[in-house]
C-alpha atoms as a PDB file:
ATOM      1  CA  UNK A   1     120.079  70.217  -1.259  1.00  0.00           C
ATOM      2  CA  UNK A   2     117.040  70.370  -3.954  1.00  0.00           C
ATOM      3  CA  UNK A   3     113.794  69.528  -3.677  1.00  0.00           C
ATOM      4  CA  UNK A   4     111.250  69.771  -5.675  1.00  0.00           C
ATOM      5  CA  UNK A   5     107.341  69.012  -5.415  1.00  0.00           C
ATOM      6  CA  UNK A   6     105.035  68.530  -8.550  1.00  0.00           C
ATOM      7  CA  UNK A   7     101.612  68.126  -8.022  1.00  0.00           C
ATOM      8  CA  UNK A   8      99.323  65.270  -9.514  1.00  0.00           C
ATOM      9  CA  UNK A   9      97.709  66.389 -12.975  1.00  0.00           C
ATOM     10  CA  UNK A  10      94.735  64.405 -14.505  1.00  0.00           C
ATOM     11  CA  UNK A  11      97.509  63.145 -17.392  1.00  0.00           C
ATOM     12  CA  UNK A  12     100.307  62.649 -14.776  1.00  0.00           C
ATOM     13  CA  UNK A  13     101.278  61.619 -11.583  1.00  0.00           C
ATOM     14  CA  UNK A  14     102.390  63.999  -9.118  1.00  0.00           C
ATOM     15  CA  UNK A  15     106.303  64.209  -8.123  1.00  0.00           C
ATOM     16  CA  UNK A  16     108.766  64.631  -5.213  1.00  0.00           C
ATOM     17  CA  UNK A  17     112.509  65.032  -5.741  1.00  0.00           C
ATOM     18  CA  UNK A  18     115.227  65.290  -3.011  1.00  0.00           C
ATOM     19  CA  UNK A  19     118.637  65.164  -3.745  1.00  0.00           C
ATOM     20  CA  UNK A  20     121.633  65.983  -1.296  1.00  0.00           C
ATOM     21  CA  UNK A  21     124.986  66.872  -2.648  1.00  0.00           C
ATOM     22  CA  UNK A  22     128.425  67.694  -0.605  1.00  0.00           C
ATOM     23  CA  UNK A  23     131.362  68.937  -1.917  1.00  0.00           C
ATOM     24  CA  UNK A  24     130.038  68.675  -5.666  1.00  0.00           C
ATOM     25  CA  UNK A  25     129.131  65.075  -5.402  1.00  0.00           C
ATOM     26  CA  UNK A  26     125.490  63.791  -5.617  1.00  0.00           C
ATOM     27  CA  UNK A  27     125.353  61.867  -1.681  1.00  0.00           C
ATOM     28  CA  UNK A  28     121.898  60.731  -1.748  1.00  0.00           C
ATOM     29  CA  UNK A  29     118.936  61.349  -3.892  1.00  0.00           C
ATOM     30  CA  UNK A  30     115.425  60.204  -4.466  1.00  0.00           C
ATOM     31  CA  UNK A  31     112.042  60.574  -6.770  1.00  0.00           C
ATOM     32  CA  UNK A  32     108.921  59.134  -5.988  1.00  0.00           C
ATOM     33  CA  UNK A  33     106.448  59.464  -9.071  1.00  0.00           C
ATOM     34  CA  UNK A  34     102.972  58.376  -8.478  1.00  0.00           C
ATOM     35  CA  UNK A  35     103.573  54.643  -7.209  1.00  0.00           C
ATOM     36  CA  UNK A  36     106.979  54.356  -8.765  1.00  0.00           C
ATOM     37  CA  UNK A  37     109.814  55.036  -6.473  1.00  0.00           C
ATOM     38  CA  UNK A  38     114.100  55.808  -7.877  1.00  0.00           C
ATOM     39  CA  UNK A  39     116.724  56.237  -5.732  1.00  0.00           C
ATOM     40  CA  UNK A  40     120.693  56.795  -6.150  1.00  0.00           C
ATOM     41  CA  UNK A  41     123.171  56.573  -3.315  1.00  0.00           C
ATOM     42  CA  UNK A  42     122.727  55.710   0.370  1.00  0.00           C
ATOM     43  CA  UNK A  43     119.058  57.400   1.619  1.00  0.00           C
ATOM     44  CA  UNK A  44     119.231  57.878   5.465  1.00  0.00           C
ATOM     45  CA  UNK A  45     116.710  55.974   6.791  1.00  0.00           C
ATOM     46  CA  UNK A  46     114.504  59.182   8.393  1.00  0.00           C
ATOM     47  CA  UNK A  47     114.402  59.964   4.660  1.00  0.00           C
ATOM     48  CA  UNK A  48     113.251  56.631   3.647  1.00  0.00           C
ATOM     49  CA  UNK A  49     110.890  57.270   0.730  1.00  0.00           C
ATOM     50  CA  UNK A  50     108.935  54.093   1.889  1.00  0.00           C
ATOM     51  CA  UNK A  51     108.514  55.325   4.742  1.00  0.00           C
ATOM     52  CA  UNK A  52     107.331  59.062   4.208  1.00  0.00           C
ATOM     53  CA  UNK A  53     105.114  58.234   0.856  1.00  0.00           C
ATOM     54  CA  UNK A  54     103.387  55.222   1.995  1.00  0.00           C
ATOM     55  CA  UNK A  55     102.107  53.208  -0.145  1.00  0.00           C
ATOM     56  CA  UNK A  56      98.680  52.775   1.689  1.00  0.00           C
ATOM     57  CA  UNK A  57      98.069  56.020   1.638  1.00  0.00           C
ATOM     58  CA  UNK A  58      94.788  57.037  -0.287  1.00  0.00           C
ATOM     59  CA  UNK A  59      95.931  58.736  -3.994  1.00  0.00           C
ATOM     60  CA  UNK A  60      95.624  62.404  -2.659  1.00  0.00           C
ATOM     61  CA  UNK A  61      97.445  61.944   0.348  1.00  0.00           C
ATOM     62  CA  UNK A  62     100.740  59.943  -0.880  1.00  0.00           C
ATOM     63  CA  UNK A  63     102.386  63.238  -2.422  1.00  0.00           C
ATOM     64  CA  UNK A  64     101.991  65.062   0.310  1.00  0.00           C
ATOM     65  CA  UNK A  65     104.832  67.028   1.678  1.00  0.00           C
ATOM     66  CA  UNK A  66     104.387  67.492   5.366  1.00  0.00           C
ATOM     67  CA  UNK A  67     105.843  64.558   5.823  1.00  0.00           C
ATOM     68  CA  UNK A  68     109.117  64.854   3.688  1.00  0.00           C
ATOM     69  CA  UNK A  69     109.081  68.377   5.116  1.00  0.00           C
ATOM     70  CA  UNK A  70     108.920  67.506   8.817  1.00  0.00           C
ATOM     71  CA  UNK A  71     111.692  64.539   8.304  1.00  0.00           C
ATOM     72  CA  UNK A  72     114.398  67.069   6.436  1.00  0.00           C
ATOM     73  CA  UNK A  73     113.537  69.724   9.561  1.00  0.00           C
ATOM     74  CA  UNK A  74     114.700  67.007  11.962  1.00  0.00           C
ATOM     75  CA  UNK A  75     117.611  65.289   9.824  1.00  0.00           C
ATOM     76  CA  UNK A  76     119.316  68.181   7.657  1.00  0.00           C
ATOM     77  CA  UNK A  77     117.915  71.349  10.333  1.00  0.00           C
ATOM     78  CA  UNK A  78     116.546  72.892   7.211  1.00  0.00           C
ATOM     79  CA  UNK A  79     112.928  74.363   6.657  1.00  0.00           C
ATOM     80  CA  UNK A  80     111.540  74.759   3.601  1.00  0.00           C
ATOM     81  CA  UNK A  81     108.093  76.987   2.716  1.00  0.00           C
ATOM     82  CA  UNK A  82     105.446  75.142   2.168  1.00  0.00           C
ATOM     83  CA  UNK A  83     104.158  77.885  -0.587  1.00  0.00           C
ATOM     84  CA  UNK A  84     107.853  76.921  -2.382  1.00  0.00           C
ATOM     85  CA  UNK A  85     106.557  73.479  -3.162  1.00  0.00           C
ATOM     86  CA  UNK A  86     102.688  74.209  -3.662  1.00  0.00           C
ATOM     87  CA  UNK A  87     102.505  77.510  -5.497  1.00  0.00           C
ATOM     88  CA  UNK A  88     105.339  77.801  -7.461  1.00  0.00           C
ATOM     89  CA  UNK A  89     109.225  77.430  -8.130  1.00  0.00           C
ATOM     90  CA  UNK A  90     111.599  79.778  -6.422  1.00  0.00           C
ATOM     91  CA  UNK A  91     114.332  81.126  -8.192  1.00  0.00           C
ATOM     92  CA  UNK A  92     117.584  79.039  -7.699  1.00  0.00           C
ATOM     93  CA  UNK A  93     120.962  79.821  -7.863  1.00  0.00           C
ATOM     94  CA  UNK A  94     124.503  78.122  -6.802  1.00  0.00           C
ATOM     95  CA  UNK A  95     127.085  79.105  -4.635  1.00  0.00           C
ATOM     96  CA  UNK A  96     130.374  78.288  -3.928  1.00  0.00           C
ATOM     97  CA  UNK A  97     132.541  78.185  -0.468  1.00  0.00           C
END
């Protein structure tokens, strides 16, 4: 799993990635820049971009991540620090089985 937050910049919109991979092959994965929304593969619905970056939401709110954060807790079990996506990237590596 990666995910990735960028935050909205006067010159740019902000940015939310999510991508889910499983045995080396890309399952699901979607971006949602500013208004525009890209997806690849099959998005569970409690992932639904629509549905946790709302359109109607007012500018600051719709990059938000409590929402994407709360819906992978309940779907994948996983947490992730909100400090991870606000304050900075965390180091990544890979690993194998």
């Amino acid at each position: 799993m990666t995910v990735w937050n960028g935050p909205s910049r006067t010159h740019r919109p902000g940015v939310f990635h999510l991508s889910v991979t499983e045995n080396g092959e890309e399952r699901y994965a979607f971006t949602v820049r500013g208004t525009s929304v890209s997806r690849r593969g099959s998005v569970p619905t409690a992932l639904d971009p629509d549905r946790l970056f709302p359109q109607d939401d007012a500018r600051a709110e719709r990059l938000g991540e409590r929402r994407p954060l709360e819906a992978l807790t309940a779907e994948c079990g996983v947490r992730l620090p909100r400090f991870a996506l606000s304050r900075g990237r965390l180091h990544s590596f890979r690993t194998r089985p």
